[in-house]
C-alpha atoms as a PDB file:
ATOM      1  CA  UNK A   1     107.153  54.187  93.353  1.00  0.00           C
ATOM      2  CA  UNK A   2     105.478  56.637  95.463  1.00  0.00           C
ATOM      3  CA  UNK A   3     108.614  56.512  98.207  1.00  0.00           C
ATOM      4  CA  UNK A   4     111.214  57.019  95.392  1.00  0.00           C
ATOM      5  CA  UNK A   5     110.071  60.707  94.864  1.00  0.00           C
ATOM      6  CA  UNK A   6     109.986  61.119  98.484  1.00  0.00           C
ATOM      7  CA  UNK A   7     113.306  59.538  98.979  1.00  0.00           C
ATOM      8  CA  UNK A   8     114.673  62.355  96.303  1.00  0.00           C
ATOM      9  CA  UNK A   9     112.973  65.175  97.891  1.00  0.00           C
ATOM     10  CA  UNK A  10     114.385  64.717 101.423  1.00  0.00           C
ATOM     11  CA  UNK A  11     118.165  64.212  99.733  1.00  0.00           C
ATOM     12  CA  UNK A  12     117.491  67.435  97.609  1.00  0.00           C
ATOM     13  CA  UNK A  13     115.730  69.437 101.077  1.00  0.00           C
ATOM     14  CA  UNK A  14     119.002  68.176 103.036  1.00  0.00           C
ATOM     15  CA  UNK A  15     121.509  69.399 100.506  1.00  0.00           C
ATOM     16  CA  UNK A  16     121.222  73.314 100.500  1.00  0.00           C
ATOM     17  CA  UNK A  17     123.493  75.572  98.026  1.00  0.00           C
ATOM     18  CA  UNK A  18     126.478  76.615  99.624  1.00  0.00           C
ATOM     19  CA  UNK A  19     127.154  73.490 102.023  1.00  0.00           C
ATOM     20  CA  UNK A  20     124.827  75.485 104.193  1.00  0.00           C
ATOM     21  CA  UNK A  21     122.332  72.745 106.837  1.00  0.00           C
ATOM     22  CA  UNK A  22     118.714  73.677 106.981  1.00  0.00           C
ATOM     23  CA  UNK A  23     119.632  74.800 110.620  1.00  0.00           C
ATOM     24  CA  UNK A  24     121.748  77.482 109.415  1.00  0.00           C
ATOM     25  CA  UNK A  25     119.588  78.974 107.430  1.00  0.00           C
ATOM     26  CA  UNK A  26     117.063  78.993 110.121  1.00  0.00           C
ATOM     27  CA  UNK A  27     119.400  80.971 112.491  1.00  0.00           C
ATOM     28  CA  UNK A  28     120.079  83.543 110.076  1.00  0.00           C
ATOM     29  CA  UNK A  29     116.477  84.501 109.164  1.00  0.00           C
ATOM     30  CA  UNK A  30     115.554  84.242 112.645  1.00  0.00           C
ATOM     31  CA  UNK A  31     118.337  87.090 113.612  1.00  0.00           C
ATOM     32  CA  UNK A  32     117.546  89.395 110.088  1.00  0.00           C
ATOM     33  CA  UNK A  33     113.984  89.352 111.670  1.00  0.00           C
ATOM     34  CA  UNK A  34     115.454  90.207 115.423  1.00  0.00           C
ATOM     35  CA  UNK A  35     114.802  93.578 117.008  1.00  0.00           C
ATOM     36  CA  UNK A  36     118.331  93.462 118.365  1.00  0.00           C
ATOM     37  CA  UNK A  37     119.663  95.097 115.338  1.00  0.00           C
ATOM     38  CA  UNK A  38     117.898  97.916 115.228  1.00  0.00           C
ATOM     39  CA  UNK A  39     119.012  98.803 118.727  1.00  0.00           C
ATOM     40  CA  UNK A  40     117.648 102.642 118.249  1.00  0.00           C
ATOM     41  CA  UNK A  41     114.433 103.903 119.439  1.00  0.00           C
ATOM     42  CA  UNK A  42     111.266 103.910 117.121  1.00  0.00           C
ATOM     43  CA  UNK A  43     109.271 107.201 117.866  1.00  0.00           C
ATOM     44  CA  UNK A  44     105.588 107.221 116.872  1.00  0.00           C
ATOM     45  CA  UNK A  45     104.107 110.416 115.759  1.00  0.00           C
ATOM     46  CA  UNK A  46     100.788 111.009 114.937  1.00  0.00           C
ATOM     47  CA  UNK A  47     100.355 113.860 111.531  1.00  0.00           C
ATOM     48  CA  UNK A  48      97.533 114.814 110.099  1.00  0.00           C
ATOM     49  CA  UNK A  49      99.080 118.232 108.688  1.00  0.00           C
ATOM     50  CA  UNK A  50      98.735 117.954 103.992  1.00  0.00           C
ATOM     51  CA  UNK A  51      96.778 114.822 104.558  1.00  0.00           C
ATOM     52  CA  UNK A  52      93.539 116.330 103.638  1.00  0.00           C
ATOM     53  CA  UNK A  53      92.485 115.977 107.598  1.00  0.00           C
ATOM     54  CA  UNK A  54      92.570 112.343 107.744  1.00  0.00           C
ATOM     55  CA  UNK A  55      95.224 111.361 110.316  1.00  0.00           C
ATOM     56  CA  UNK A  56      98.470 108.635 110.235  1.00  0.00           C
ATOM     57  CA  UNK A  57     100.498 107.511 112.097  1.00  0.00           C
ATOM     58  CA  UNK A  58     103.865 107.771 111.287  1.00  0.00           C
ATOM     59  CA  UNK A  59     107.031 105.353 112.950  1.00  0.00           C
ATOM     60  CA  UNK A  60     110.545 106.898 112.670  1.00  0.00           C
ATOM     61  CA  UNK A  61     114.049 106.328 113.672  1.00  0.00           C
ATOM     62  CA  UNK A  62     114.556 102.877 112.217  1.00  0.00           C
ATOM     63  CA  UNK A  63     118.476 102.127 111.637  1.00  0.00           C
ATOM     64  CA  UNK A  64     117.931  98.506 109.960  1.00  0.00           C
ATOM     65  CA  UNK A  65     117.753  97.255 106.565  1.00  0.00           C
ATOM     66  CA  UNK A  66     115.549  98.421 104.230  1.00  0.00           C
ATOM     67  CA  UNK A  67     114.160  94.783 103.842  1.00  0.00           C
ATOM     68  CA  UNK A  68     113.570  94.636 107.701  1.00  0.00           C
ATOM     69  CA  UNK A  69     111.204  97.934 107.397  1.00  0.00           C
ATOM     70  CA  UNK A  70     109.454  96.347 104.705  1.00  0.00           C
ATOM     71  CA  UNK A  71     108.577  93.229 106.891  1.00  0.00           C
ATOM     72  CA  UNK A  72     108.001  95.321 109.950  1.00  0.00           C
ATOM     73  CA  UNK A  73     105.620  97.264 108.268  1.00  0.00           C
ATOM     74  CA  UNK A  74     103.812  94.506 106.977  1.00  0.00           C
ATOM     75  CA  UNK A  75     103.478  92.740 109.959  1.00  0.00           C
ATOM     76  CA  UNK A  76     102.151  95.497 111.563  1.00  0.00           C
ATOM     77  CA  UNK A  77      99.713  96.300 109.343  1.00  0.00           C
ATOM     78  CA  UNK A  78      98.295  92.790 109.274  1.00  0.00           C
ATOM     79  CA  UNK A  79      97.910  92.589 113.245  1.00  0.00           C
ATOM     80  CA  UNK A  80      96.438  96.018 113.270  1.00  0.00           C
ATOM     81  CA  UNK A  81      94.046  94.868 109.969  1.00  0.00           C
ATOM     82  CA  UNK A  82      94.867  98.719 108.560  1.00  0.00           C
ATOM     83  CA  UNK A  83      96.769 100.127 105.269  1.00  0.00           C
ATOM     84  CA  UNK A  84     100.077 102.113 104.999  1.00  0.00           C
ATOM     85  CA  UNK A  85     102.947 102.257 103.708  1.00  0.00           C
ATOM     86  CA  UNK A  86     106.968 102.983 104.070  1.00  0.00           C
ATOM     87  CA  UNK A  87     109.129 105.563 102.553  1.00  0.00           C
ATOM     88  CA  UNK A  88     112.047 107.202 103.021  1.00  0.00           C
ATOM     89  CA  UNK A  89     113.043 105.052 106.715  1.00  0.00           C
ATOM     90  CA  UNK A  90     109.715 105.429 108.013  1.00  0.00           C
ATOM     91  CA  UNK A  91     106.640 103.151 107.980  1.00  0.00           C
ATOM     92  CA  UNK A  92     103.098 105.133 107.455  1.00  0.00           C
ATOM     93  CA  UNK A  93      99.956 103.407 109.045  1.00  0.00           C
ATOM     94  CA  UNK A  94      96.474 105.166 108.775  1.00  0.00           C
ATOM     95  CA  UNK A  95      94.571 106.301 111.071  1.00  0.00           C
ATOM     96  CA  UNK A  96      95.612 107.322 114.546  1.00  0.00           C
ATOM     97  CA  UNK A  97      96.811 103.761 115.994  1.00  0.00           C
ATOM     98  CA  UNK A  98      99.384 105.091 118.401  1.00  0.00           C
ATOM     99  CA  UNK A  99      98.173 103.048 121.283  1.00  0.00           C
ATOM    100  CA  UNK A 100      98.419  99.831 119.172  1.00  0.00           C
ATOM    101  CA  UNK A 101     101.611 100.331 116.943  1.00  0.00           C
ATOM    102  CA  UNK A 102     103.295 100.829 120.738  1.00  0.00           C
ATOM    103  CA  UNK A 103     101.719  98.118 122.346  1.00  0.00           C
ATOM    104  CA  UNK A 104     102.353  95.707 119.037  1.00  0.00           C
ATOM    105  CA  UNK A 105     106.368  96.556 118.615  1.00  0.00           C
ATOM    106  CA  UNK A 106     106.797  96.579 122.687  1.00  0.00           C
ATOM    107  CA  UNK A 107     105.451  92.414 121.889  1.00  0.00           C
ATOM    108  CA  UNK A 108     108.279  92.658 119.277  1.00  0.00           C
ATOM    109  CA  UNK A 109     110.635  93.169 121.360  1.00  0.00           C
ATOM    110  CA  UNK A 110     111.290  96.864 120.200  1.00  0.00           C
ATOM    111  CA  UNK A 111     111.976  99.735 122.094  1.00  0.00           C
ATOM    112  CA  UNK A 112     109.650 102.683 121.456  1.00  0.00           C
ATOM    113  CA  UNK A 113     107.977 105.777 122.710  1.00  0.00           C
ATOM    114  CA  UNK A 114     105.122 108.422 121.542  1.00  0.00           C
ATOM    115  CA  UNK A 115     105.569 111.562 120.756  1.00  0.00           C
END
């Protein structure tokens, strides 16, 4: 009895909507997640100017999705074990953590510089 539920889970995991294969849908979330779509620069900037002298660091110049800044940001601000935030194209992380927002999104694959 056990393998019948089994049996019905693989058929239902092998049959994806669309007539898409599982591989498929692999490839496309590993390219949305790719830094070769956002082929622009990312400039870090530190501000601490109407911040009530605490500091941030601030990432501009992303050209990707709005989803893929989401999931940058969060990703960096896991591996950095900090808060921000992202608004308006740019991801916020606080603190002045220029050193390790470069050295995390140069592992990424992304090109970037300080400012």
């Amino acid at each position: 009895m056990a393998q019948d539920w089994l049996e019905k889970l693989q058929s239902l995991r092998d049959e994806l909507p669309g007539g898409e294969t599982e591989a498929e849908t692999d490839k496309i979330s590993d390219e949305a997640e790719s830094p070769s779509d956002n082929s622009a620069r990312l400039d870090i900037i530190l501000e601490k100017k109407g911040r009530a002298g605490k500091q941030a660091t601030i990432i501009t110049g992303w050209n990707g999705s709005d989803e893929g800044l989401e999931t940058l940001a969060s990703t960096l601000k896991k591996r950095l074990a900090t808060g921000g935030s992202t608004r308006g194209g740019e991801i916020l992380i606080q603190g002045d953590r220029r050193q390790a927002v470069e050295k995390e999104l140069k592992a990424q694959g992304y090109k970037c510089r300080i400012i």
